[in-house]
N, C-alpha and C. Protein backbone atom coordinates (compact mmCIF):
# COMPACT_ATOMS: atom_id res chain seq x y z
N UNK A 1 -164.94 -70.55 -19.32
CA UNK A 1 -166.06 -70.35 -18.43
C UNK A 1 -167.07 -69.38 -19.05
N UNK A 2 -166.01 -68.55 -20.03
CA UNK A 2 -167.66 -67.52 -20.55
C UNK A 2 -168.20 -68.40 -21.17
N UNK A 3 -167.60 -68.95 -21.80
CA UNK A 3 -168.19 -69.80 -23.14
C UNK A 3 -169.53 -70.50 -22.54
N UNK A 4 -169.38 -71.69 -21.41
CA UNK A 4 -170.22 -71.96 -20.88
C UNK A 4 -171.36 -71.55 -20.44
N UNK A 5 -171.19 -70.01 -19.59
CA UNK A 5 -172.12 -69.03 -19.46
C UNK A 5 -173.02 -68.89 -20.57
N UNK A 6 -172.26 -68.54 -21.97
CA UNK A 6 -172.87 -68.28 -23.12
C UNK A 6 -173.92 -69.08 -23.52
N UNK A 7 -172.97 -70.41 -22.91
CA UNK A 7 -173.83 -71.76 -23.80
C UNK A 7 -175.24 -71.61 -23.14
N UNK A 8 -175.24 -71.61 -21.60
CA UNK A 8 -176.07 -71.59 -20.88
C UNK A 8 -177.75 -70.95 -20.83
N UNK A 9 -176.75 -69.25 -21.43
CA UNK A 9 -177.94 -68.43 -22.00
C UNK A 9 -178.58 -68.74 -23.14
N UNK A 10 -178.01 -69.26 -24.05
CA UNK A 10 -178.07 -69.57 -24.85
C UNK A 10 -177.88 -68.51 -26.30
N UNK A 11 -176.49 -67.81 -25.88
CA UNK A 11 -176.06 -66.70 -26.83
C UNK A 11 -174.50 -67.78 -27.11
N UNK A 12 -174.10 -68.58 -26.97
CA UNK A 12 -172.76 -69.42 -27.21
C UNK A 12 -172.26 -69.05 -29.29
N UNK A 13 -170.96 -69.05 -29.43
CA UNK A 13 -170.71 -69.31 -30.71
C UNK A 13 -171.21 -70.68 -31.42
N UNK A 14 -171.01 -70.36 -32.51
CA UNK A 14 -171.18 -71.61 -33.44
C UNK A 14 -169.78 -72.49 -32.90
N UNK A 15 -168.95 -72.29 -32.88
CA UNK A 15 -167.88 -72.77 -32.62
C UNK A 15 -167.75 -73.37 -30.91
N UNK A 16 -168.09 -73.05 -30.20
CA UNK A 16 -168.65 -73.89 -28.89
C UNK A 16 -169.82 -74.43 -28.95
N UNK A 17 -170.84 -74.06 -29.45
CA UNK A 17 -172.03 -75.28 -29.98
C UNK A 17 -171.48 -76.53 -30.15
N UNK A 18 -170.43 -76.56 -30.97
CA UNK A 18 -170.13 -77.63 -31.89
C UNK A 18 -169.24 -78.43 -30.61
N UNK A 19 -168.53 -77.52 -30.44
CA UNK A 19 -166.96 -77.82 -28.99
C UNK A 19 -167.52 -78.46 -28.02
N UNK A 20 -169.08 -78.31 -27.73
CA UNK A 20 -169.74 -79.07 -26.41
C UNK A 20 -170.31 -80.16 -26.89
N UNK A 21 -170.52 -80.62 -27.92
CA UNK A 21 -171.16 -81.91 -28.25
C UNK A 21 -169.94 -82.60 -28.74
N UNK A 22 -168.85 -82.44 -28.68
CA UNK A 22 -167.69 -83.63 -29.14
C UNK A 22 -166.67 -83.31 -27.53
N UNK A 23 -166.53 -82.63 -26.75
CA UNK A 23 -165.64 -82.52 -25.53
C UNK A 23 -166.68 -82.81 -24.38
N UNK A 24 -166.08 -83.86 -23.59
CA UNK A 24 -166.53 -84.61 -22.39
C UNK A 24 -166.29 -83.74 -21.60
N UNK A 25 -165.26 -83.70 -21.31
CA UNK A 25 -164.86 -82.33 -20.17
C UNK A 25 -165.49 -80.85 -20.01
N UNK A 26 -165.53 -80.86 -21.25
CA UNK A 26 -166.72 -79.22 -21.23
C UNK A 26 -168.19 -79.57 -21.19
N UNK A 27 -168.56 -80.86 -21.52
CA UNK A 27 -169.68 -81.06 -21.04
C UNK A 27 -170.11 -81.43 -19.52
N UNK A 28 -169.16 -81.75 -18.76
CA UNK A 28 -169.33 -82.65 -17.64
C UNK A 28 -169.46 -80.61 -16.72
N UNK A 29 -168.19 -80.14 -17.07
CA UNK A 29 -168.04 -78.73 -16.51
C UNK A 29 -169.61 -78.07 -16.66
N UNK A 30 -170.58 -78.34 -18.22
CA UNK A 30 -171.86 -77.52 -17.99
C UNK A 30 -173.06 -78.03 -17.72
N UNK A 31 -172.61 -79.07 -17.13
CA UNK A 31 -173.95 -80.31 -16.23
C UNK A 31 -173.22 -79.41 -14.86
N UNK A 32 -172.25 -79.37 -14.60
CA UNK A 32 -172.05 -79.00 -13.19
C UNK A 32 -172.65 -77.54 -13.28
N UNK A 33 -172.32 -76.73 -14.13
CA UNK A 33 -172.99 -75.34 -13.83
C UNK A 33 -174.31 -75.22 -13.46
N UNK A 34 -174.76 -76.11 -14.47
CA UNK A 34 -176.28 -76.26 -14.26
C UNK A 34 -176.88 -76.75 -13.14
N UNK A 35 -176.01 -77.43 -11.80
CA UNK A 35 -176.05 -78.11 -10.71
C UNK A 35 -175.85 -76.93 -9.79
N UNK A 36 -175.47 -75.79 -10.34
CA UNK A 36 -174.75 -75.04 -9.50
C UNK A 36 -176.01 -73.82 -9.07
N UNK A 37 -176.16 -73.21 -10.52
CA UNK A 37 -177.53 -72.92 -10.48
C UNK A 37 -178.75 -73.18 -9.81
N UNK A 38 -179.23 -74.73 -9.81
CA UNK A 38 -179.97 -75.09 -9.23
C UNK A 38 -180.00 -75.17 -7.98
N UNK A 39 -179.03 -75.45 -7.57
CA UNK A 39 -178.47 -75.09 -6.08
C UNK A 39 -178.88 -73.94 -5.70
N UNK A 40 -178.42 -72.86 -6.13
CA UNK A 40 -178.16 -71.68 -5.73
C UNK A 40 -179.90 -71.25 -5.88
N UNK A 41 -180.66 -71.29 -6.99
CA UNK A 41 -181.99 -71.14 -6.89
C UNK A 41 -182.63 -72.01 -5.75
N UNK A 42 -182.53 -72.74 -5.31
CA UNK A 42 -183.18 -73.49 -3.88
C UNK A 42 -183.01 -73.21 -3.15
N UNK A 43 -182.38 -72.26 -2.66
CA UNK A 43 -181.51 -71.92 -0.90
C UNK A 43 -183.07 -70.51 -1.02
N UNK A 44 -183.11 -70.89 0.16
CA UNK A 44 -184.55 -69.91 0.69
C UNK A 44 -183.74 -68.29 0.73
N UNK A 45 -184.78 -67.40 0.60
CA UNK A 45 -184.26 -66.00 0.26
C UNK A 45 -184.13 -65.45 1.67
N UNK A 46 -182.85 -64.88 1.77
CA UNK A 46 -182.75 -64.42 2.86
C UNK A 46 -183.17 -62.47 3.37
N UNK A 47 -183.70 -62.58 3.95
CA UNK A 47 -184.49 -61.31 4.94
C UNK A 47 -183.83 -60.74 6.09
N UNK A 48 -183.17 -59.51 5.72
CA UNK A 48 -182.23 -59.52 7.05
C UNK A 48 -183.60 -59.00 8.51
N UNK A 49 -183.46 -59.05 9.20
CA UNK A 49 -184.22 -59.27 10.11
C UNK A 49 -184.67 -57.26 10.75
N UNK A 50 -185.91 -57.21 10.53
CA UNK A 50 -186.25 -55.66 10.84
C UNK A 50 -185.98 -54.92 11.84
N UNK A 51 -185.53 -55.51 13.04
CA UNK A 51 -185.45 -55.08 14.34
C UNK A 51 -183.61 -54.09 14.17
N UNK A 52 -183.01 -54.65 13.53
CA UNK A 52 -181.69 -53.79 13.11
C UNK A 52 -182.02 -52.44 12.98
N UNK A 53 -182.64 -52.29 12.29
CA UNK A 53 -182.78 -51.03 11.76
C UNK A 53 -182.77 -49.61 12.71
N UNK A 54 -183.74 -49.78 13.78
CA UNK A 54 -183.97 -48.56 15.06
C UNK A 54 -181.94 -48.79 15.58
N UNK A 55 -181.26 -49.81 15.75
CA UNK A 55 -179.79 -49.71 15.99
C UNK A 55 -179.01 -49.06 15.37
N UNK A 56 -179.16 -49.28 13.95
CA UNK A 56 -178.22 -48.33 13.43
C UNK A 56 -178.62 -46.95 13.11
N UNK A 57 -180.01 -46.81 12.94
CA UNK A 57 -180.43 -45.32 13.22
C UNK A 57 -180.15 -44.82 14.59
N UNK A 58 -180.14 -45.39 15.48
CA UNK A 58 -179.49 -44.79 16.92
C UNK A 58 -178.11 -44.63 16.66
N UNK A 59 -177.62 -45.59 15.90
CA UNK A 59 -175.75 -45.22 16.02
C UNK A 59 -175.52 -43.97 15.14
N UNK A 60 -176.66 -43.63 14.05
CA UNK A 60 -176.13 -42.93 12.74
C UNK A 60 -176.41 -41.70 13.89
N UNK A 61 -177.62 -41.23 14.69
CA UNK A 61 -177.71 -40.41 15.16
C UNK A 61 -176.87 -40.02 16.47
N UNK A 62 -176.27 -40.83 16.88
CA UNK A 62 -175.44 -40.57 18.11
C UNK A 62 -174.10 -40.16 17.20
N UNK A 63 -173.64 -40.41 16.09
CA UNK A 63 -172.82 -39.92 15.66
C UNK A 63 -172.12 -38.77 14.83
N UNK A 64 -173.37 -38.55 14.94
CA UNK A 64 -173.73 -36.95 14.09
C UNK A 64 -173.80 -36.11 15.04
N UNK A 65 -174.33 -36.24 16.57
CA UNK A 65 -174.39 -35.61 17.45
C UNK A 65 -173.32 -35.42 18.37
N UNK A 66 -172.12 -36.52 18.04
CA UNK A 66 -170.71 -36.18 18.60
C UNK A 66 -170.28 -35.28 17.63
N UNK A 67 -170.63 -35.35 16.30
CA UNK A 67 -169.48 -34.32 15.28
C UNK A 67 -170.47 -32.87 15.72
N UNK A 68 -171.32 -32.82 15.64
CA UNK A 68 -171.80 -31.76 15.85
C UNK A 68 -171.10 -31.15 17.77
N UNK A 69 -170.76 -31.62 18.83
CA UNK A 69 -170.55 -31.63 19.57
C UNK A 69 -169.35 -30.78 19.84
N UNK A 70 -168.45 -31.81 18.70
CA UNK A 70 -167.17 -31.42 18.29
C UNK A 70 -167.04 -29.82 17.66
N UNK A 71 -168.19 -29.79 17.20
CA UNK A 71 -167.36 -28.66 16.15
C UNK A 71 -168.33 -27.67 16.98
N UNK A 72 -169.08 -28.09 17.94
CA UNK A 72 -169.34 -26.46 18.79
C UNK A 72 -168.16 -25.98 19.58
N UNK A 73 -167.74 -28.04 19.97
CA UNK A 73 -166.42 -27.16 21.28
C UNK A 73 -165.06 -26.20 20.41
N UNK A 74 -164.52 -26.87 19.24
CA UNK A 74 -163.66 -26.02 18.38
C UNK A 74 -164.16 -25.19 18.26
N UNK A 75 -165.56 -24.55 18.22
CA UNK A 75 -165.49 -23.14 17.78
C UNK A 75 -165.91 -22.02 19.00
N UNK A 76 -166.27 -22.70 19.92
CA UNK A 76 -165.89 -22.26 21.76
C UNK A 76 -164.61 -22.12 21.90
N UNK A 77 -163.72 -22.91 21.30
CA UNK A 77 -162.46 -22.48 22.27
C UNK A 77 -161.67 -21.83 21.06
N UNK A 78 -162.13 -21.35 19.83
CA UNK A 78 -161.58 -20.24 18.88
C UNK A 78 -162.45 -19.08 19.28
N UNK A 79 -163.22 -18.93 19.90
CA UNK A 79 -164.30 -17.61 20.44
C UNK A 79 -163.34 -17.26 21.77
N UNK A 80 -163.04 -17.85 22.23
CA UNK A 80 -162.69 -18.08 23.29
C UNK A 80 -161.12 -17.54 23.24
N UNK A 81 -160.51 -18.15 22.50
CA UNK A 81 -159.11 -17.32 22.16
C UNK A 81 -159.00 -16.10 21.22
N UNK A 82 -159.76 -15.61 20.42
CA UNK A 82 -160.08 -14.79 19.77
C UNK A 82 -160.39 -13.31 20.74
N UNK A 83 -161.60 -13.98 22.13
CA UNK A 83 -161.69 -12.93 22.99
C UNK A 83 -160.35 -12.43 23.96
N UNK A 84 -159.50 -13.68 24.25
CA UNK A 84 -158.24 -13.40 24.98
C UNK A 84 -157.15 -12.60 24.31
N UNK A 85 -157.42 -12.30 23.01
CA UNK A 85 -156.38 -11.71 22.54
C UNK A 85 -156.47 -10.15 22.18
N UNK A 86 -158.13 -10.56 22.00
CA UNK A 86 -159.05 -8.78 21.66
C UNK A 86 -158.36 -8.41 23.17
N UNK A 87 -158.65 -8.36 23.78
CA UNK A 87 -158.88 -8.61 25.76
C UNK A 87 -157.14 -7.60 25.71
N UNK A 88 -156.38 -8.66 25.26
CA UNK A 88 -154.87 -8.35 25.26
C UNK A 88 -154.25 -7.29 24.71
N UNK A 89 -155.09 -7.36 23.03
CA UNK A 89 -154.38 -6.02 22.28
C UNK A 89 -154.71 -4.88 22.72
N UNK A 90 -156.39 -5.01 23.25
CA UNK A 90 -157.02 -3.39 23.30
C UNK A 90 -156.10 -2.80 25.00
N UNK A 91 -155.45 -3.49 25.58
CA UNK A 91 -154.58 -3.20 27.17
C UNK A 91 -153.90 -2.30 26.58
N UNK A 92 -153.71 -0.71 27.28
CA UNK A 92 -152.87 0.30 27.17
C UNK A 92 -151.65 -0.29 27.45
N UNK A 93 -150.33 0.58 26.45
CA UNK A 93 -149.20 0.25 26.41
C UNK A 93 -148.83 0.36 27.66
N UNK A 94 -147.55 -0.67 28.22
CA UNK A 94 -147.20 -0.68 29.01
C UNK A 94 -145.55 -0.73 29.04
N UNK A 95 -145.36 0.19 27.75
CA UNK A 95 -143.36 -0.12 27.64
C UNK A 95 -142.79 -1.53 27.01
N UNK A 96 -141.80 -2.05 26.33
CA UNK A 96 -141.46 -2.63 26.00
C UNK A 96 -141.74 -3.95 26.64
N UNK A 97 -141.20 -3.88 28.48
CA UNK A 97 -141.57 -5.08 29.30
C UNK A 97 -143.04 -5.44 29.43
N UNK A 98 -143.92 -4.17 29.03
CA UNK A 98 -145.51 -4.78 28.92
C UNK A 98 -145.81 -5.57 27.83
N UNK A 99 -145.49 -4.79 26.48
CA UNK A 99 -146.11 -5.68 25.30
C UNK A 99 -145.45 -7.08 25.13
N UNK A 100 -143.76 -7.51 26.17
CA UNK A 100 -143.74 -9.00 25.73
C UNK A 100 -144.40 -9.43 26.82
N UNK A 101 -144.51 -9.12 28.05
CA UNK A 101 -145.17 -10.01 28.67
C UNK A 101 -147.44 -10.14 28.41
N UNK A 102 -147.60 -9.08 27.60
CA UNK A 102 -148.60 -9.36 26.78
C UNK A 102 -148.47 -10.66 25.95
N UNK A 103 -147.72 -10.42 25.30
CA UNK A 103 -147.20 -11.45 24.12
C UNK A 103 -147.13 -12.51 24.37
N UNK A 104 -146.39 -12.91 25.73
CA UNK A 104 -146.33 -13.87 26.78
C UNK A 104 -147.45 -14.62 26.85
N UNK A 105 -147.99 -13.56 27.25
CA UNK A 105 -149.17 -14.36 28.69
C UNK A 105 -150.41 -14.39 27.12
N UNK A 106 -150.28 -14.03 25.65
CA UNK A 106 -151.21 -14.32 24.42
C UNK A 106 -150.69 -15.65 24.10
N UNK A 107 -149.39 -15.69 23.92
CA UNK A 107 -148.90 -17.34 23.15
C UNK A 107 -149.15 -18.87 24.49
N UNK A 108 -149.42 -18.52 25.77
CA UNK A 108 -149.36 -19.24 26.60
C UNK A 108 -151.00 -19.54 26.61
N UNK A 109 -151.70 -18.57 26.54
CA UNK A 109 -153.40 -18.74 26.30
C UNK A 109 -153.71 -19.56 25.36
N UNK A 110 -153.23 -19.53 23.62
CA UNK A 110 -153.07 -19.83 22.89
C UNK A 110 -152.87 -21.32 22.84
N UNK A 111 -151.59 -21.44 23.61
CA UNK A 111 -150.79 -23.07 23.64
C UNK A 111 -152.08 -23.67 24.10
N UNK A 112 -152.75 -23.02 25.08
CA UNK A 112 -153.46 -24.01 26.39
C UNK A 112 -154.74 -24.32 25.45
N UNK A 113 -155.09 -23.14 24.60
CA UNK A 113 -156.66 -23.48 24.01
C UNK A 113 -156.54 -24.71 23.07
N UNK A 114 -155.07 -24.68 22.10
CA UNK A 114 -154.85 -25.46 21.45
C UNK A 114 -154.93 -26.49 21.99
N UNK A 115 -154.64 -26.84 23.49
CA UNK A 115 -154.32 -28.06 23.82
C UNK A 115 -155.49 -28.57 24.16
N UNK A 116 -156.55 -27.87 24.20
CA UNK A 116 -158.23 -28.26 24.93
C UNK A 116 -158.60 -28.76 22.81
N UNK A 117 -158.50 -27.78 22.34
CA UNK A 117 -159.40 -28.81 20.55
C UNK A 117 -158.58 -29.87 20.90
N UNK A 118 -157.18 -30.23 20.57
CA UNK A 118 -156.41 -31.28 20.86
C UNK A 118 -156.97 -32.36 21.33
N UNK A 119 -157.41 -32.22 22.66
CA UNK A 119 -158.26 -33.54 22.91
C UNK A 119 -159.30 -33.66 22.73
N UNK A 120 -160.07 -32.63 22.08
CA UNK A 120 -161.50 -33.00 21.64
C UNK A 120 -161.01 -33.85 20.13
N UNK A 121 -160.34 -33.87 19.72
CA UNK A 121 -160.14 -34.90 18.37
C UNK A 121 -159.47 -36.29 18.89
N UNK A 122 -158.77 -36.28 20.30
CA UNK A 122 -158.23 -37.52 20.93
C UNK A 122 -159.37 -38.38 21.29
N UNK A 123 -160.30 -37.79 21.46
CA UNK A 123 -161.62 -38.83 22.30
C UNK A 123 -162.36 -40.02 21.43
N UNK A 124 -162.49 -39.30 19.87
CA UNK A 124 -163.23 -40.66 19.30
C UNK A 124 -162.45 -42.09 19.22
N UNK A 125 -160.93 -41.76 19.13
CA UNK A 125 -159.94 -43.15 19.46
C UNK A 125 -160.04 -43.71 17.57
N UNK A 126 -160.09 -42.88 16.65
CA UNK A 126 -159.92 -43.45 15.55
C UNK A 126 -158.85 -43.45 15.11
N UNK A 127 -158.45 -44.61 14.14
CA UNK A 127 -156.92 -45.54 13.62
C UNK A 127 -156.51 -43.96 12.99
N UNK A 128 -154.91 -43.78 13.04
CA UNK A 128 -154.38 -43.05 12.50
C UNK A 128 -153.64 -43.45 10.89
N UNK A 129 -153.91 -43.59 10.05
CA UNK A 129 -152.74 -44.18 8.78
C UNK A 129 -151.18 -43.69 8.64
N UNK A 130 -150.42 -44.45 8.63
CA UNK A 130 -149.31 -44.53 8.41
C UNK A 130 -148.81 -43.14 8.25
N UNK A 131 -148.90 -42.37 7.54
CA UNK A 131 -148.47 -41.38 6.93
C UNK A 131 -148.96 -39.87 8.29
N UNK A 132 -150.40 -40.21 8.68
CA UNK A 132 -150.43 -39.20 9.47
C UNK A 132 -149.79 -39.37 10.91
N UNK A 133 -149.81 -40.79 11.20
CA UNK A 133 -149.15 -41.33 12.32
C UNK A 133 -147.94 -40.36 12.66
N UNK A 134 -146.81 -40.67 11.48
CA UNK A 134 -145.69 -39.88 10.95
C UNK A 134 -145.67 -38.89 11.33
N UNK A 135 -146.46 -38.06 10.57
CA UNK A 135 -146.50 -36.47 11.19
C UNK A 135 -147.16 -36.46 12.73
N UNK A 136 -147.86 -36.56 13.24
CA UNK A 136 -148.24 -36.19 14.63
C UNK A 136 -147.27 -36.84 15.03
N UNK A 137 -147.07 -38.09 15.42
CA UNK A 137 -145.34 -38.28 15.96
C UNK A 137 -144.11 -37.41 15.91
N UNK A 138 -143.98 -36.63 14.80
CA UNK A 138 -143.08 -35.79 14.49
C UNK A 138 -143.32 -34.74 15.57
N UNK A 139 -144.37 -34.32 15.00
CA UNK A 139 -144.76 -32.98 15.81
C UNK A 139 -144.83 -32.82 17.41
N UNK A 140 -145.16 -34.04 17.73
CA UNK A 140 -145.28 -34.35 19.29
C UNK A 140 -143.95 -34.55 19.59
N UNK A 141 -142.85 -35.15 18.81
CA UNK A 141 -141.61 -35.10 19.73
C UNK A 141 -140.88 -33.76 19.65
N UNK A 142 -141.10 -32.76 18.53
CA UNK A 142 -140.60 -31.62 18.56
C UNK A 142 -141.52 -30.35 19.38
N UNK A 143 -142.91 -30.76 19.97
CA UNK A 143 -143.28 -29.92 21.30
C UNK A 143 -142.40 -30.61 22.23
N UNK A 144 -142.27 -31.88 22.27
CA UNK A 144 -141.78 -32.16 23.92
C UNK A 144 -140.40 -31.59 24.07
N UNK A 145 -139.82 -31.70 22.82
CA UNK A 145 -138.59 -30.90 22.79
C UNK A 145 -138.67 -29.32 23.63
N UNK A 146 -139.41 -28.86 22.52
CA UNK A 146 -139.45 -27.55 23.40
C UNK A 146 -140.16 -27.13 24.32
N UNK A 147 -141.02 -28.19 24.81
CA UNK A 147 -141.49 -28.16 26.40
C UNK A 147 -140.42 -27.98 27.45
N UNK A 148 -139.21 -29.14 26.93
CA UNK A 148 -138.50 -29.44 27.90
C UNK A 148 -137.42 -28.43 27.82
N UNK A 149 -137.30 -26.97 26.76
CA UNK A 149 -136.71 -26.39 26.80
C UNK A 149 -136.67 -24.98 27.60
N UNK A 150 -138.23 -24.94 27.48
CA UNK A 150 -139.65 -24.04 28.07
C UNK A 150 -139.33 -24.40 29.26
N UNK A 151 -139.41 -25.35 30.26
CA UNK A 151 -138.89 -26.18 31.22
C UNK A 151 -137.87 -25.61 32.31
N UNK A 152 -137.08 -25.68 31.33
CA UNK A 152 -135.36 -25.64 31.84
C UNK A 152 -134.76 -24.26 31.81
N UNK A 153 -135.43 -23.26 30.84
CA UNK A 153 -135.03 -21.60 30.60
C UNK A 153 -136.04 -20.69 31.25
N UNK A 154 -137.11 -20.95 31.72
CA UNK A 154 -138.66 -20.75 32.04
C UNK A 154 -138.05 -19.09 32.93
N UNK A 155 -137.18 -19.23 34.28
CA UNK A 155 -136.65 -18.14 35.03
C UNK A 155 -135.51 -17.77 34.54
N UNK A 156 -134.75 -17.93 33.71
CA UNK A 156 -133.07 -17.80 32.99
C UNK A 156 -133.15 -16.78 31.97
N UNK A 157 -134.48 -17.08 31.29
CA UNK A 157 -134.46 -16.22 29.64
C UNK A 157 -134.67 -15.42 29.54
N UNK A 158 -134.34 -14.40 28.83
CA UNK A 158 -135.17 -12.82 28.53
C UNK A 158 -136.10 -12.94 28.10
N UNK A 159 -137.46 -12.35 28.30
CA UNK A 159 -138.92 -12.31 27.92
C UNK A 159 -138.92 -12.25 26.62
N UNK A 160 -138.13 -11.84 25.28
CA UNK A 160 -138.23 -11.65 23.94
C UNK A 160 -138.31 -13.12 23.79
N UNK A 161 -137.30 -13.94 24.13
CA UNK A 161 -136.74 -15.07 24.05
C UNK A 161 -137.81 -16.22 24.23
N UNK A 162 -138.53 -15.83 25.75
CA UNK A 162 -139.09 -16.61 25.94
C UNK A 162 -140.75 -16.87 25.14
N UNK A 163 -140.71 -15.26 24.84
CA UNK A 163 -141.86 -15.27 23.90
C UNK A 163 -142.11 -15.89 22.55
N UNK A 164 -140.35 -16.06 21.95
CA UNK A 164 -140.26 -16.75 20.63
C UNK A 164 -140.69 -17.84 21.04
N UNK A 165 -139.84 -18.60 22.34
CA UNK A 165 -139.82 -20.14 22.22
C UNK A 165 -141.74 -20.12 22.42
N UNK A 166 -142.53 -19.65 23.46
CA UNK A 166 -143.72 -20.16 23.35
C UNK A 166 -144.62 -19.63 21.96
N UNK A 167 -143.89 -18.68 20.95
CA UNK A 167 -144.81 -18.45 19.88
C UNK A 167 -144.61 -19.88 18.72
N UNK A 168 -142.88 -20.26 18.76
CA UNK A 168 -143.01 -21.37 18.18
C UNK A 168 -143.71 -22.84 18.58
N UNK A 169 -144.23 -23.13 20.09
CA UNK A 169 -144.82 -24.04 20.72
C UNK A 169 -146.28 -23.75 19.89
N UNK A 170 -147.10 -22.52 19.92
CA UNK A 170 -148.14 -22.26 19.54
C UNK A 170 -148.24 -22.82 17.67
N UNK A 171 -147.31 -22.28 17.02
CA UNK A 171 -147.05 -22.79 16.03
C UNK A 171 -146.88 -24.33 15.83
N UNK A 172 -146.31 -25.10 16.44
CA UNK A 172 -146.31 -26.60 16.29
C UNK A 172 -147.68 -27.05 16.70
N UNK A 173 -148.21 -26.77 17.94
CA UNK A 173 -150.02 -27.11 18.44
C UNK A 173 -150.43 -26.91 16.94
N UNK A 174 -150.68 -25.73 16.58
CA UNK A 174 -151.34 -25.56 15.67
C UNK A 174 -151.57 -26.72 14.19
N UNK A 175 -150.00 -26.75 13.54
CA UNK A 175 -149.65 -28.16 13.46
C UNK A 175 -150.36 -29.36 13.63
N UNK A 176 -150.25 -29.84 14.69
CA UNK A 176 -150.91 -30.57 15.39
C UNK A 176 -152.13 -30.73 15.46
N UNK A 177 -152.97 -29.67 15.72
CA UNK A 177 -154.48 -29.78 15.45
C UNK A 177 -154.56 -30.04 14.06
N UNK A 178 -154.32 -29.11 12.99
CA UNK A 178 -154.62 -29.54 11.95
C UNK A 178 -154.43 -30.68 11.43
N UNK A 179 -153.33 -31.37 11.94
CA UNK A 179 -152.97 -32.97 11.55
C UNK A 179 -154.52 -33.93 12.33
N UNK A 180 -154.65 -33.39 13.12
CA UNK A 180 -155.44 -34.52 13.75
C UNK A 180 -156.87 -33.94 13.17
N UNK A 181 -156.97 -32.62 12.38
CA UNK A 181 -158.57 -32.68 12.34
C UNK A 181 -158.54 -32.87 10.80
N UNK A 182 -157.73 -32.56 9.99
CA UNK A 182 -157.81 -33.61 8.80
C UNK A 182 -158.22 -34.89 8.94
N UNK A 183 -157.25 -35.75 9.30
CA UNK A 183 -157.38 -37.12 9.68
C UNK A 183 -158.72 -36.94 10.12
N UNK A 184 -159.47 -36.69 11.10
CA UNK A 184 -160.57 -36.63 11.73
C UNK A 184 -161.59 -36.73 10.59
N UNK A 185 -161.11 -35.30 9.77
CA UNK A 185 -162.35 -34.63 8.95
C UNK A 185 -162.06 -36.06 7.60
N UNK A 186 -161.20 -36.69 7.12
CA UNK A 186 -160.85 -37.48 5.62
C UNK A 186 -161.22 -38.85 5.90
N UNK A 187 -160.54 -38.86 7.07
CA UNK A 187 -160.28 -40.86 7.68
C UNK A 187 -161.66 -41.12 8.31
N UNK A 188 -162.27 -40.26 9.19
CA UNK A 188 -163.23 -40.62 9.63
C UNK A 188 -164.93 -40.62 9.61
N UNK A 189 -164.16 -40.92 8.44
CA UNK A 189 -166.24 -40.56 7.61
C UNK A 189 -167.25 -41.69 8.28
């Protein structure tokens, strides 16, 4: 087929020069190219039609204005937890039972803010790939785990205790956001 091409341009070897005036078959193949060509030069030029254009400039701009949207509310609800914790540390000591139930009532603020970015990355509804699927699946069955552990010990536990289990909940969210705002920030260009 290069050869043909070649012949066509008329850059071909000496050695297919010769190959097309004694082979039927390679000649019949560069009458058809030449059919093919001609073809293809006759079909009217196509114009995609102007009225598109104001559409996808509306979509390009509506979509820049959700990411921008996005990344005011993430950084509202890191202002936002940042102030709950200033708020928390600067509270005069209150004895051992004060600073965990500080600690407490910081990792429970924490869980909840996490859980507000959380669905600001759930809303655009974009495909997850295989691999991140994986991990947020992971991660989501090991919060529900310790939701349901959070759950069940909530009045039973000693406040140290209960402060680990919700500092490790805060730790998995965290997790979690980052899984979904990668994906967000890589997959969803």
């Amino acid at each position: 087929m290069e050869d043909l091409g070649a012949l066509r341009a008329g850059e071909a070897s000496v050695w297919a020069r010769r190959h097309i005036t004694t082979c039927a078959a390679c000649q019949a193949e560069l009458e058809a190219l030449y059919q093919r060509v001609a073809q293809l030069k006759a079909l009217p030029a196509l114009h995609p039609p102007r009225d598109r254009w104001p559409t996808i400039q509306a979509a390009l701009r509506a979509e820049r204005s959700r990411r921008r949207r996005t990344w005011g509310t993430w950084t509202g609800s890191l202002a936002l937890a940042a102030t709950i914790a200033a708020v928390l540390l600067v509270q005069p000591p209150g004895g051992e039972q004060g600073k965990l139930h500080a600690e407490l009532n910081q990792a429970k603020q924490q869980s909840a803010t996490l859980e507000d970015s959380l669905q600001q990355f759930d809303i655009d509804g974009r495909v997850l790939s295989g691999h991140a699927a994986a991990v947020v699946a992971e991660l989501e069955d090991r919060i529900s785990v310790l939701d349901g552990t959070l759950a069940q010990h909530e009045q039973n536990v000693r406040d140290a205790e209960l402060v680990k289990l919700w500092q490790e909940r805060v730790g998995l969210m965290r997790e979690l956001v980052n899984a979904r705002a990668t994906r967000a920030r890589y997959v969803g260009l």
